[in-house]
Protein backbone atom coordinates (compact mmCIF):
# COMPACT_ATOMS: atom_id res chain seq x y z
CA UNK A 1 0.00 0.00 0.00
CA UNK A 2 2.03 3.51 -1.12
CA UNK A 3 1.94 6.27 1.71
CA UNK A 4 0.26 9.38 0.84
CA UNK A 5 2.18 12.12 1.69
CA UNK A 6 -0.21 14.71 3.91
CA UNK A 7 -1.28 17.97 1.73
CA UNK A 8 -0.53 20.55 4.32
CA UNK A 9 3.07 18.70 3.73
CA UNK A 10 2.89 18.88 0.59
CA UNK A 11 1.93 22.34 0.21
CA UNK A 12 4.29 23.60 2.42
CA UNK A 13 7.08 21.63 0.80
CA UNK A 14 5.92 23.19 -2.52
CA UNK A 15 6.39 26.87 -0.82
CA UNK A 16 9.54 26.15 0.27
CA UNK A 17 10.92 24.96 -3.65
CA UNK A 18 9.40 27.64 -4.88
CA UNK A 19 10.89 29.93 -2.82
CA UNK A 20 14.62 28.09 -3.91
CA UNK A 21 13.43 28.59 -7.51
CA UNK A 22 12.46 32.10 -7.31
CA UNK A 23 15.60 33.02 -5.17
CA UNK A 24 18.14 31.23 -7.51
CA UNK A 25 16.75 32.39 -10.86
CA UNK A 26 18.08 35.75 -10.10
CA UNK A 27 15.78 37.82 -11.44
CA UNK A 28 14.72 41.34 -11.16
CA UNK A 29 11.35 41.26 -9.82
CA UNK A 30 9.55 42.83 -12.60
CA UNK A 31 10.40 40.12 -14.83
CA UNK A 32 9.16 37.27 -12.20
CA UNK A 33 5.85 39.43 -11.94
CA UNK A 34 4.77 38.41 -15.42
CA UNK A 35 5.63 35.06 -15.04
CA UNK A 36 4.16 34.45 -11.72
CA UNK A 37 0.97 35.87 -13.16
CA UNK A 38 0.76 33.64 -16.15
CA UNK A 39 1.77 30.60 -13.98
CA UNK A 40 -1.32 31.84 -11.74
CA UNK A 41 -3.39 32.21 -14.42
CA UNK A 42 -3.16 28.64 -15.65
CA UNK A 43 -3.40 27.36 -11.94
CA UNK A 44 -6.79 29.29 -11.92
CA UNK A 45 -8.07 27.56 -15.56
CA UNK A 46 -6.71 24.18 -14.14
CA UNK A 47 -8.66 24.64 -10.85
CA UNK A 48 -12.30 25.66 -12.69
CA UNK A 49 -11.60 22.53 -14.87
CA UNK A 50 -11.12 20.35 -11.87
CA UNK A 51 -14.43 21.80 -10.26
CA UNK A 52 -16.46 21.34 -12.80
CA UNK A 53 -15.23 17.57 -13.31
CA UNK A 54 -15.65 17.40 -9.44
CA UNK A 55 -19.46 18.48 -10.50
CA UNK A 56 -19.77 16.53 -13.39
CA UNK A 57 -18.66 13.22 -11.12
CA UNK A 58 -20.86 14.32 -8.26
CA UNK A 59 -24.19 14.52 -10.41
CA UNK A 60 -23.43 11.24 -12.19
CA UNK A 61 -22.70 9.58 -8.99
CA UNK A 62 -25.75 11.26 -7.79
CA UNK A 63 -28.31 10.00 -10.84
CA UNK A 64 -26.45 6.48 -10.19
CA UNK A 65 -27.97 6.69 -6.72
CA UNK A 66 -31.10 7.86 -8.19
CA UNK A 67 -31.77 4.93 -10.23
CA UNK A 68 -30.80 2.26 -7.85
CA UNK A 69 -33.24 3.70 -5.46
């Protein structure tokens, strides 16, 4: 059975290697703004996807119940 990691772990690992990244790129911070920003961006399209599947998945799951009933 594989070991999940925990997400708060997870997450904070994450913030500390991007905090590496960002410090060892050496770069001004007007040209990480942009970046950051279209990195965010995508994050933000990625998420909406995921909730809608999540809602997509949770109806079908709930018409499943529906017709068993």
């Amino acid at each position: 059975m594989e070991v999940k990691k925990p997400l708060n772990l997870a997450i904070e690992e994450f913030k500390i290697d991007m905090s590496k990244l960002v410090g060892e790129a050496k770069l001004p911070a007007y040209i990480l703004e942009p970046i950051i920003k279209e990195l965010y961006n995508e994050c933000a399209i990625l998420a909406q996807q995921e909730l809608e599947r999540a809602r997509q998945e949770y109806a079908t799951a709930c018409e499943a119940q529906a017709n068993k009933e």
